[in-house]
Protein backbone atom coordinates (compact mmCIF):
# COMPACT_ATOMS: atom_id res chain seq x y z
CA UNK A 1 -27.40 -111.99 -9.40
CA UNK A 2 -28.16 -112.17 -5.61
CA UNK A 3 -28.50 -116.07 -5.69
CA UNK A 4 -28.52 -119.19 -7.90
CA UNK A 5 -31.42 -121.56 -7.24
CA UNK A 6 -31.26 -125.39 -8.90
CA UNK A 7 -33.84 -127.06 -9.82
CA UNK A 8 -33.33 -130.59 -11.47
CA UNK A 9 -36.26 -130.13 -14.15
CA UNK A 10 -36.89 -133.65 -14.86
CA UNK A 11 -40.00 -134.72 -17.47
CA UNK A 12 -40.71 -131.44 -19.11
CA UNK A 13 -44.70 -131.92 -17.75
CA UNK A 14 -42.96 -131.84 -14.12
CA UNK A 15 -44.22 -129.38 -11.97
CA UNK A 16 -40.66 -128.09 -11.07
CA UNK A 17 -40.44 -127.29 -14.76
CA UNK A 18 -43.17 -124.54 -14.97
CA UNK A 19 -42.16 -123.20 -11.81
CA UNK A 20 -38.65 -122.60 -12.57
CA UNK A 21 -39.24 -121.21 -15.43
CA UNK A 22 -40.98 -118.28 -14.03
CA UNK A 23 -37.85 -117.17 -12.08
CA UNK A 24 -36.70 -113.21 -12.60
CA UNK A 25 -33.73 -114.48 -14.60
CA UNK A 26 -33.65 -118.09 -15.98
CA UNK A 27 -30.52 -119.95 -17.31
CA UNK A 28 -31.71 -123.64 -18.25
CA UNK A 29 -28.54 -125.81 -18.89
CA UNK A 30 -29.43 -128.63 -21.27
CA UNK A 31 -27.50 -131.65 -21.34
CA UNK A 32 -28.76 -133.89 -24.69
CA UNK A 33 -28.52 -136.57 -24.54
CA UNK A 34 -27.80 -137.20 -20.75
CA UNK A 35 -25.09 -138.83 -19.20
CA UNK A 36 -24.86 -141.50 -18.35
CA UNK A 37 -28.42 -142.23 -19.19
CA UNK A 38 -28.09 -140.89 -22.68
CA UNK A 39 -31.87 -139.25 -22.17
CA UNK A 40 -32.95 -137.07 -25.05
CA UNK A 41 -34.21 -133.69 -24.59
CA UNK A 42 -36.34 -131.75 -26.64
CA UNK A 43 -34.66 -128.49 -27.33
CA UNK A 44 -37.41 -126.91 -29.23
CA UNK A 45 -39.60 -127.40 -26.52
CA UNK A 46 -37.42 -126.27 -23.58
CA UNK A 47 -36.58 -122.97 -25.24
CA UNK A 48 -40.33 -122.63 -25.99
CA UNK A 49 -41.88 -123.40 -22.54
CA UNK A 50 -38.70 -121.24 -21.31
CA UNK A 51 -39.53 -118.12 -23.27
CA UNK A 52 -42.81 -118.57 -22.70
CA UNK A 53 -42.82 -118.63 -19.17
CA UNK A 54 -40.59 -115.62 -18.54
CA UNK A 55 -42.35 -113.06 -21.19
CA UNK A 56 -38.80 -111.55 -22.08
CA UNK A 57 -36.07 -113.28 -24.15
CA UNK A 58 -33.21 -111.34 -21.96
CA UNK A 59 -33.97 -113.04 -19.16
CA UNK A 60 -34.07 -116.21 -20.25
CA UNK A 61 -30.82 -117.97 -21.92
CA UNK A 62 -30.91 -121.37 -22.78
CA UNK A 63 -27.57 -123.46 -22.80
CA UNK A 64 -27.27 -126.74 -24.38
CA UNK A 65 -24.06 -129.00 -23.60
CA UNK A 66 -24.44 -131.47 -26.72
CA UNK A 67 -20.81 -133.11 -26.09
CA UNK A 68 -21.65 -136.68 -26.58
CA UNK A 69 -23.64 -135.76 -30.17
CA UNK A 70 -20.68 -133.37 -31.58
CA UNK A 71 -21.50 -130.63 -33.93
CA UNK A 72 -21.46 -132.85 -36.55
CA UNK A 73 -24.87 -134.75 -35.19
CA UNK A 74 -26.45 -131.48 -33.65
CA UNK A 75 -26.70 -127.96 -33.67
CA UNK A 76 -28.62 -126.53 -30.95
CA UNK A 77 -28.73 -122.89 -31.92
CA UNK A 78 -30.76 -124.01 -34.95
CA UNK A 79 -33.37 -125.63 -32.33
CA UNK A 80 -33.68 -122.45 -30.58
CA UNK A 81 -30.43 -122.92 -27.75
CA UNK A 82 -28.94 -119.43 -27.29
CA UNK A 83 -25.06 -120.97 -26.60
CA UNK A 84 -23.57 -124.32 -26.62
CA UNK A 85 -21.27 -126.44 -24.82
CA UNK A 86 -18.69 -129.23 -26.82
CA UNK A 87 -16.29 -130.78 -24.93
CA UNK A 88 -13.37 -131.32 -27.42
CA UNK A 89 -11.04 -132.63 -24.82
CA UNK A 90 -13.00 -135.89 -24.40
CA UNK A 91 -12.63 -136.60 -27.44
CA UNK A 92 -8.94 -135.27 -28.28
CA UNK A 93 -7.52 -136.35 -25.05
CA UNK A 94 -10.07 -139.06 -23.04
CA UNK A 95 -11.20 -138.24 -19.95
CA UNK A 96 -7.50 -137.06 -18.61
CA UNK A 97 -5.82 -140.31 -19.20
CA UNK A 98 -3.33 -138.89 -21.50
């Protein structure tokens, strides 16, 4: 890729949202629920509106970091995420205090 734009997608209504979608190539990173706000995001629909906005599933890759729900609590790929993201060394090892 020739360049990575960002765009912080806020309420899924949010302007920003539609237009980012429509990029060439669209990676939306997920992070349910948010830290530190611990905001819930609606997977389904992210993956939906994503897809639908860019016509072409290869193009579009949806990533979901679900760290503070575990797999035990969620499984993104089920709710239409195409990877995910745990982070077991937060809860093997704290945040680098050990």
């Amino acid at each position: 890729w020739e360049r990575v734009d960002y765009t912080d997608m806020g309420p899924l209504e949010a302007p920003a949202t539609r237009a980012a979608a429509t990029s060439p190539r669209v990676i939306a990173w997920v992070e349910t629920p948010s830290n530190p706000l611990l905001k819930v995001t609606n997977v389904v629909e992210v993956a939906r509106r994503v897809r639908a906005a860019t016509g072409d599933a290869a193009e579009a890759v949806v990533v979901v970091d679900a760290t503070w729900l575990t797999p035990a609590l969620v499984r993104p790929i089920q709710l239409g995420a195409d990877l995910v993201v745990h982070s077991t060394t937060k809860y093997l090892g704290g945040h680098s205090d050990q």
